[in-house]
N, C-alpha and C. Protein backbone atom coordinates (compact mmCIF):
# COMPACT_ATOMS: atom_id res chain seq x y z
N UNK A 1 22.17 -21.24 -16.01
CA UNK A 1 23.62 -21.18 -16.04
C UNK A 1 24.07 -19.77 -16.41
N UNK A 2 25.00 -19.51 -16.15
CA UNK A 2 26.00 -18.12 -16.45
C UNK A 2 26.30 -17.71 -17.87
N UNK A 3 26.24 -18.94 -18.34
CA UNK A 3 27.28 -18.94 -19.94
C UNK A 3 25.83 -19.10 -20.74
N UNK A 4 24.56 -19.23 -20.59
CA UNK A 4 23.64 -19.19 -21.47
C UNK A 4 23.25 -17.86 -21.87
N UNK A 5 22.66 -18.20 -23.23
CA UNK A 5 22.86 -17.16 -23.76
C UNK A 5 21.15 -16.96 -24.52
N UNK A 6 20.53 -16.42 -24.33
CA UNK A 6 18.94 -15.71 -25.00
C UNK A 6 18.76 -15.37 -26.68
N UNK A 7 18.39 -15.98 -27.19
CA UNK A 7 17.93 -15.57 -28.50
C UNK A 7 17.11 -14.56 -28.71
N UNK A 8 17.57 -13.44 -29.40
CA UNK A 8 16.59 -12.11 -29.46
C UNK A 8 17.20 -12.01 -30.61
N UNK A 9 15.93 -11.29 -31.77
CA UNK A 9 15.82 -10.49 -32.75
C UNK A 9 16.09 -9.07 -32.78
N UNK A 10 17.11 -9.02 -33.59
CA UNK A 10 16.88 -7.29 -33.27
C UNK A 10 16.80 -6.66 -35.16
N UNK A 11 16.00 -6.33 -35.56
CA UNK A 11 16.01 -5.73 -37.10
C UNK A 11 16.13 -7.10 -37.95
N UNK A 12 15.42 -7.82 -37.93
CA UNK A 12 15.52 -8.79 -38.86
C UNK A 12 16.59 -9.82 -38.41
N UNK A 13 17.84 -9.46 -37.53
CA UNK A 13 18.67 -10.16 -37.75
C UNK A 13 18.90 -10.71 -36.75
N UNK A 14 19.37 -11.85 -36.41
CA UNK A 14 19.57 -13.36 -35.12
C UNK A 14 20.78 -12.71 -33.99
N UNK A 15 20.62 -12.08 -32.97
CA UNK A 15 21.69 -11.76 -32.09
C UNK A 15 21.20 -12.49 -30.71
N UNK A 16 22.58 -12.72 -30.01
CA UNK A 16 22.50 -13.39 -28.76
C UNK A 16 23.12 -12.05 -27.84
N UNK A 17 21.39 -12.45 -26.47
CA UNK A 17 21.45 -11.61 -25.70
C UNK A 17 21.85 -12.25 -24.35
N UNK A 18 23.24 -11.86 -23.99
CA UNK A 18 23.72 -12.23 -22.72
C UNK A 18 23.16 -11.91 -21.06
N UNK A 19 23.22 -12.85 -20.18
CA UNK A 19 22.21 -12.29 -18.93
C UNK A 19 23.00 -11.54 -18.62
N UNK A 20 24.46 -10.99 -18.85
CA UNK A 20 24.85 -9.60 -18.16
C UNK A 20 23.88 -8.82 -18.55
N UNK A 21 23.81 -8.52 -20.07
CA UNK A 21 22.83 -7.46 -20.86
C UNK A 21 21.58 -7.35 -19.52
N UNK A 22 20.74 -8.58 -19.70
CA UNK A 22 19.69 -8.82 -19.29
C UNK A 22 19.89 -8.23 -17.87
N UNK A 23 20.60 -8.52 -16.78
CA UNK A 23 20.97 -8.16 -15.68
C UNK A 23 20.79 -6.83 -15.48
N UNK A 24 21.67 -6.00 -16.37
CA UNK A 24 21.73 -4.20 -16.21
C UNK A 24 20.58 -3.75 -17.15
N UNK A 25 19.62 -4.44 -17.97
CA UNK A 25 18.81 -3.78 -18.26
C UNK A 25 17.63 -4.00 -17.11
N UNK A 26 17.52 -5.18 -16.23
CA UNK A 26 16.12 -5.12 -15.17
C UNK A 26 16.76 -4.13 -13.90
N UNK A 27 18.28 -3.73 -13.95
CA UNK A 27 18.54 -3.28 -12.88
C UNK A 27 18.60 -1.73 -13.03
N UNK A 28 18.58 -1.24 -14.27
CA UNK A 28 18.65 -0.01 -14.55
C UNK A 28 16.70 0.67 -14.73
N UNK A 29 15.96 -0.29 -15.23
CA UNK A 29 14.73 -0.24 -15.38
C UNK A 29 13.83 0.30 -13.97
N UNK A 30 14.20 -1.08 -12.45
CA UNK A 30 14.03 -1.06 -11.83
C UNK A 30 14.47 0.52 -10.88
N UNK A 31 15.65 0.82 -11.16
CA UNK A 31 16.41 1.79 -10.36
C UNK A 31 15.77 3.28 -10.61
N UNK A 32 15.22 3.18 -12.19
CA UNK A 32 14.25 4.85 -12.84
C UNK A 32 13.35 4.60 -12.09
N UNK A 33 12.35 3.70 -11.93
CA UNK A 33 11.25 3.58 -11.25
C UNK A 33 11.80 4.07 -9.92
N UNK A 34 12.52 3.45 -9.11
CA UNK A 34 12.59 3.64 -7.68
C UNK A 34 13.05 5.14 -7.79
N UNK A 35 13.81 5.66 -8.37
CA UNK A 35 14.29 7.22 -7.90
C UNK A 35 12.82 8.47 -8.50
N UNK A 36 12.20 7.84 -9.31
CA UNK A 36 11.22 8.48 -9.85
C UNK A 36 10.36 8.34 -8.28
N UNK A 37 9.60 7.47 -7.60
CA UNK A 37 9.30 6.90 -6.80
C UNK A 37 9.52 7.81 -5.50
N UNK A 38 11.21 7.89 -5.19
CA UNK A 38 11.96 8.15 -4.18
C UNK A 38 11.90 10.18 -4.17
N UNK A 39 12.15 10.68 -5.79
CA UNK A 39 11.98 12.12 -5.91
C UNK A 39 10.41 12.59 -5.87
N UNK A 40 9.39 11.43 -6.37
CA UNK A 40 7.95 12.12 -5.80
C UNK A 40 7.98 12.30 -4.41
N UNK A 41 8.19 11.16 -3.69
CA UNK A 41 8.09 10.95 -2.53
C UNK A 41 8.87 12.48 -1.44
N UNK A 42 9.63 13.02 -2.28
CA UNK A 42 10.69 13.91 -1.20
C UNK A 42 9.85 15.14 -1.77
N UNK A 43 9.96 15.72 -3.07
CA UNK A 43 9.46 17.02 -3.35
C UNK A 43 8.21 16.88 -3.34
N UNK A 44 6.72 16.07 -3.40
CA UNK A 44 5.40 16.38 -3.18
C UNK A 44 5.16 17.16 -3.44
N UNK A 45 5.04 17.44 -5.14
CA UNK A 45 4.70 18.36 -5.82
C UNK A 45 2.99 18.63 -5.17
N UNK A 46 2.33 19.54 -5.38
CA UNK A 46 1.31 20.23 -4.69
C UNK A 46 0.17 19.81 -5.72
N UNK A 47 0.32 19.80 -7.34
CA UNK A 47 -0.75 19.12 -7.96
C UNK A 47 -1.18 17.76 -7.58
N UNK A 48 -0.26 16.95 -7.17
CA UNK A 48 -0.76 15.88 -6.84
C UNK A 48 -1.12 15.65 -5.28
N UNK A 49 -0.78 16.47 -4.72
CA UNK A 49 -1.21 16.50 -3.31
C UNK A 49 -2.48 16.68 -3.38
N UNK A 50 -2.70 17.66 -3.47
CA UNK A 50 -4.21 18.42 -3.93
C UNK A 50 -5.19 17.95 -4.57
N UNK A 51 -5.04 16.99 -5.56
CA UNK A 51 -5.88 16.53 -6.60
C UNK A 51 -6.03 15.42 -5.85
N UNK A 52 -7.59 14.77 -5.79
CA UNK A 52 -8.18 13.76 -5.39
C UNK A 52 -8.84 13.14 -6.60
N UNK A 53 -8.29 11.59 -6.60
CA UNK A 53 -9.21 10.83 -7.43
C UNK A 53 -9.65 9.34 -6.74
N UNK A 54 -10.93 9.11 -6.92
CA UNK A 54 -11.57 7.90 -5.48
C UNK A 54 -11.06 8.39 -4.53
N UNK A 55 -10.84 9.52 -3.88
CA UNK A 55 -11.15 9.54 -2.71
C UNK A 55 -9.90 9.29 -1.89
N UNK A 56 -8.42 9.30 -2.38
CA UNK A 56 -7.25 9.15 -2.27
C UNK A 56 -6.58 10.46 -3.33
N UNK A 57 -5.51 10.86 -2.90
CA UNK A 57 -4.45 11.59 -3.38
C UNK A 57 -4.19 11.20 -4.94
N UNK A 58 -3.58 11.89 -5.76
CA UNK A 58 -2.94 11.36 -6.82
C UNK A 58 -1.55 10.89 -6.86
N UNK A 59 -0.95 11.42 -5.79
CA UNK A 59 0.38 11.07 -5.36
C UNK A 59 0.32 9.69 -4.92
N UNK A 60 -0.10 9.39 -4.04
CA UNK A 60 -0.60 7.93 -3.87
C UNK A 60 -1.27 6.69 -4.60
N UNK A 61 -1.67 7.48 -5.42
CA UNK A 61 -2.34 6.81 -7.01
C UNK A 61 -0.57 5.83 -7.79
N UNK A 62 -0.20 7.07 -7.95
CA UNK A 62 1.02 7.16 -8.14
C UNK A 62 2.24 6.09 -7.80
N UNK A 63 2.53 6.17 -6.62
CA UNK A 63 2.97 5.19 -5.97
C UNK A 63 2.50 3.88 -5.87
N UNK A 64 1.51 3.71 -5.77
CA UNK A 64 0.48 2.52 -6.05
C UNK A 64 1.08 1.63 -7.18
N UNK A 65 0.68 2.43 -8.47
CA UNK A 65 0.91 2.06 -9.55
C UNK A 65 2.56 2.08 -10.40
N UNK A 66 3.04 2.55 -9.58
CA UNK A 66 4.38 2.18 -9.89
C UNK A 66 4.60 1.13 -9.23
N UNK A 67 4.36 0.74 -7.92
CA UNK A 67 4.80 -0.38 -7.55
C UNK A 67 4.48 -1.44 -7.73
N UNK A 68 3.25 -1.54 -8.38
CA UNK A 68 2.58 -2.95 -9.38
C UNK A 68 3.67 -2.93 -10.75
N UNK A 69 3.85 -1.54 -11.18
CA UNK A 69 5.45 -2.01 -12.37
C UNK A 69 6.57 -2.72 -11.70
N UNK A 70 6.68 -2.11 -11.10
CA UNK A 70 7.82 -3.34 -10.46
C UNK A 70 7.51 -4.26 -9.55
N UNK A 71 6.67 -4.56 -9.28
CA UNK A 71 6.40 -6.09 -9.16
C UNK A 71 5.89 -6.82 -10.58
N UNK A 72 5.52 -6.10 -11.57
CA UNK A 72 5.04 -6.83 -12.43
C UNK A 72 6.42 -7.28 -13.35
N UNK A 73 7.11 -6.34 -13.43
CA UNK A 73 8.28 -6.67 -13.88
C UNK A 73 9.79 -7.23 -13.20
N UNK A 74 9.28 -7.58 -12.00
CA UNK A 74 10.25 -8.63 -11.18
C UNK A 74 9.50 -10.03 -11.52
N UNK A 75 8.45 -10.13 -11.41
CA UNK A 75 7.72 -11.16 -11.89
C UNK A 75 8.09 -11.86 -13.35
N UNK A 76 7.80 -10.97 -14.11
CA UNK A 76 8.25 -11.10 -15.42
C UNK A 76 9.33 -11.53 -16.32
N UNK A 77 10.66 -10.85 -15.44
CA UNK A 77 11.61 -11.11 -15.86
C UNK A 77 12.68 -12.02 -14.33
N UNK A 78 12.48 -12.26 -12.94
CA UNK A 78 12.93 -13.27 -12.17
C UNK A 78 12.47 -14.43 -12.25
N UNK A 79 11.42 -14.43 -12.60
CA UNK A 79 10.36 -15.97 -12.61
C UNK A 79 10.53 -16.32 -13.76
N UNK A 80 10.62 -15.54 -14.53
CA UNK A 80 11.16 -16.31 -16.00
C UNK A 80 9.45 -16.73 -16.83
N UNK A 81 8.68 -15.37 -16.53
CA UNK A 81 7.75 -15.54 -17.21
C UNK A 81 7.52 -15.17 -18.47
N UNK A 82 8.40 -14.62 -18.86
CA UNK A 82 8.72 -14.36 -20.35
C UNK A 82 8.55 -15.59 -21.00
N UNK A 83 8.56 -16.49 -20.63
CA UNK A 83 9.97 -17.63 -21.24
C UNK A 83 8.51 -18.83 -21.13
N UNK A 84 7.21 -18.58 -20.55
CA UNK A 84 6.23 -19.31 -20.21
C UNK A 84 5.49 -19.38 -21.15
N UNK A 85 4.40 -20.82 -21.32
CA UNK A 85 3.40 -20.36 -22.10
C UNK A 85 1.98 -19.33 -21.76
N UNK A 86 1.57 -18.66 -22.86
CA UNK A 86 0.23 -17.33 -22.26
C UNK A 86 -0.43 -17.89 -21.80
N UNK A 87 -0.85 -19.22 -21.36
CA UNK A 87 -1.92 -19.32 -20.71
C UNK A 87 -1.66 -19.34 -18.76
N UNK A 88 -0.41 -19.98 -18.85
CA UNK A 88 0.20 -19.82 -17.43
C UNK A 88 1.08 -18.47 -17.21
N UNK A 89 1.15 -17.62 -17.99
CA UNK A 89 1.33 -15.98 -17.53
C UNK A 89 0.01 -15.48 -17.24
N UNK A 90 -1.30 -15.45 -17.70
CA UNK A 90 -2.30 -15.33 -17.34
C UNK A 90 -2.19 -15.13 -16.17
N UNK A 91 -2.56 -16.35 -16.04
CA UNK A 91 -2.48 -17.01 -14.09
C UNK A 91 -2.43 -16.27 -13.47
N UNK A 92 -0.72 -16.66 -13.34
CA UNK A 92 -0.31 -16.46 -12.54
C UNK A 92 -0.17 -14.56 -12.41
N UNK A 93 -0.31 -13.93 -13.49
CA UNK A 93 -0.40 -12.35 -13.43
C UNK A 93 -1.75 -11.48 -12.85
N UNK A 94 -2.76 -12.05 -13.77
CA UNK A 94 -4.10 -11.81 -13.34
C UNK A 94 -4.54 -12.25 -11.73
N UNK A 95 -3.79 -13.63 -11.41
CA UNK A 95 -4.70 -13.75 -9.88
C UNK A 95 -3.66 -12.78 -9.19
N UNK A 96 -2.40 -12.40 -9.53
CA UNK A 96 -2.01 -11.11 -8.52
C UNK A 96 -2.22 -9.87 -8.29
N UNK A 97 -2.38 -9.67 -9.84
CA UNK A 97 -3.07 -8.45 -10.07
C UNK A 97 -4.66 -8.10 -9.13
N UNK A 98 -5.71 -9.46 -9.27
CA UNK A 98 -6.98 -9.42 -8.83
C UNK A 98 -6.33 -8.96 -7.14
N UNK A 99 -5.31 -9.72 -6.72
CA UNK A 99 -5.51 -10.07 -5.41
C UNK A 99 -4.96 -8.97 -4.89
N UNK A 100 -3.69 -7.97 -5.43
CA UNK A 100 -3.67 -6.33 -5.01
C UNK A 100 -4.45 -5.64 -5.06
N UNK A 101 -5.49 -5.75 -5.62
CA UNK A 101 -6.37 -4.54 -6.29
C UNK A 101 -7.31 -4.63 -5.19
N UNK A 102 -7.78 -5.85 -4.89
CA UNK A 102 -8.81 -6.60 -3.54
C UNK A 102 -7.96 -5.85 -2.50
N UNK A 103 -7.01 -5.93 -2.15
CA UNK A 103 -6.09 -5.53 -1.11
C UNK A 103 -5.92 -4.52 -1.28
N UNK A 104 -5.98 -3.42 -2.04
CA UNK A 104 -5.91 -1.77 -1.70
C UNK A 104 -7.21 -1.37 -1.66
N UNK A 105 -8.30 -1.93 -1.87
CA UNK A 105 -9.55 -1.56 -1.69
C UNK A 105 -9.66 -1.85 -0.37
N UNK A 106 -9.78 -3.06 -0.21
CA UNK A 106 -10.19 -2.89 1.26
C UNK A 106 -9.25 -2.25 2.31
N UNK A 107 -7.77 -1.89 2.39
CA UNK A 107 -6.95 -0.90 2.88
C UNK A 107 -7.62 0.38 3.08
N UNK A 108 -8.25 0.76 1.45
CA UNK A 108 -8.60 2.04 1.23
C UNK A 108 -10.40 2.10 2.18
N UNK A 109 -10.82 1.18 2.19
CA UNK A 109 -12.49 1.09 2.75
C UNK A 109 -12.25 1.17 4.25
N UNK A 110 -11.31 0.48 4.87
CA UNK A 110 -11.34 0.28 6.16
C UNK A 110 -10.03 1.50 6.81
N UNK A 111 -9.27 2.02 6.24
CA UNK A 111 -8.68 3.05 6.74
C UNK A 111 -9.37 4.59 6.38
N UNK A 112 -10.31 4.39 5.42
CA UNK A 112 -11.30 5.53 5.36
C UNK A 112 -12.44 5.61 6.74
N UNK A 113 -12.74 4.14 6.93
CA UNK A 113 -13.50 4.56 8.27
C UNK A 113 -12.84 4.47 9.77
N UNK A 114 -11.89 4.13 9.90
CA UNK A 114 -10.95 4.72 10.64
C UNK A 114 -10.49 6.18 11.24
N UNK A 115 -10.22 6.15 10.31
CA UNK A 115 -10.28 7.81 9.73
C UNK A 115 -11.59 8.99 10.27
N UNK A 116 -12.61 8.34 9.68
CA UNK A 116 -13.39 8.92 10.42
C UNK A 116 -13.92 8.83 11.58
N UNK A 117 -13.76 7.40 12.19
CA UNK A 117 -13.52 7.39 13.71
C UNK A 117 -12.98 8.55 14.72
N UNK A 118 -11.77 8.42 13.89
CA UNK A 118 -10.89 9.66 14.89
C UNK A 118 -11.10 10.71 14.80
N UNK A 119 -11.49 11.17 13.63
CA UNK A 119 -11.51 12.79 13.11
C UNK A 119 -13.42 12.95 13.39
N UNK A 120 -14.39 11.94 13.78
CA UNK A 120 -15.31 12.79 14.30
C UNK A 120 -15.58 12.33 16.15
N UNK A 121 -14.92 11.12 15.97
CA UNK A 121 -15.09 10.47 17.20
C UNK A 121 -16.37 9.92 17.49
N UNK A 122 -16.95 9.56 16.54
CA UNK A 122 -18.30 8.78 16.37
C UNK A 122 -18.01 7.00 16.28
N UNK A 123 -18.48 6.36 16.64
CA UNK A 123 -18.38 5.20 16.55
C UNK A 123 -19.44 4.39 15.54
N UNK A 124 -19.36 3.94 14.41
CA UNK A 124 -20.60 3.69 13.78
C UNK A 124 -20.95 2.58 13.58
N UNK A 125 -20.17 1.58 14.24
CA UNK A 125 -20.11 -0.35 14.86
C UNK A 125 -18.97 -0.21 15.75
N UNK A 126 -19.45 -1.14 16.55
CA UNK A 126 -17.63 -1.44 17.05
C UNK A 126 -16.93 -2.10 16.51
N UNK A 127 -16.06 -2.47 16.26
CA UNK A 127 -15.06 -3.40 15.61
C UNK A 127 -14.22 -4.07 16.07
């Protein structure tokens, strides 16, 4: 509902936190990430261009891992996993977490040999 209202502590003392509050704090949270995100993305600073770690960019490292913050924290605070018990935040966090991490690896395994497909023009299975 609209008119409910969140129990939060702040310094010892009992204050009620309204979902406007709640509202402009996931929307202001979300919005640093994206322009942080949006200004790597335009200026490509040259340290991170340059710097390789596994075999990928750091800029891309980068991006990566910001965008697991905000999915982790759309998760968190739309699903109302705050509000869950730890054993079903687990879960449901860890099997997403497992299941991106599976999914940029193999992105990263199979567009690496791709990659070298084209750039030597060797074929080393067909596929």
């Amino acid at each position: 509902m609209a008119h409910e209202h969140k129990l939060a502590i702040f310094r010892g003392s009992l204050k009620f936190k309204s979902n406007v509050q709640k509202i402009w704090g996931v929307f202001i949270l979300l919005s640093i990430v994206t322009i942080v995100e949006v200004a790597l993305g335009i200026v490509k600073p040259e340290f991170l261009t340059d710097t390789k770690f596994l075999a990928m960019k750091l800029l891309n490292w980068i991006f990566i891992i910001l965008t697991l913050v905000k999915a982790y924290y759309i998760t968190w605070d739309f699903m109302h996993m705050r509000d869950e018990k730890s054993s079903l935040r687990r879960s449901v966090i860890w099997t997403a977490v497992f299941l991106i991490c599976y999914l940029v690896l193999i992105l990263l395994i199979e567009g690496d040999y791709i990659y070298e497909v084209y750039r030597s023009n060797y074929i080393k299975f067909n596929f």
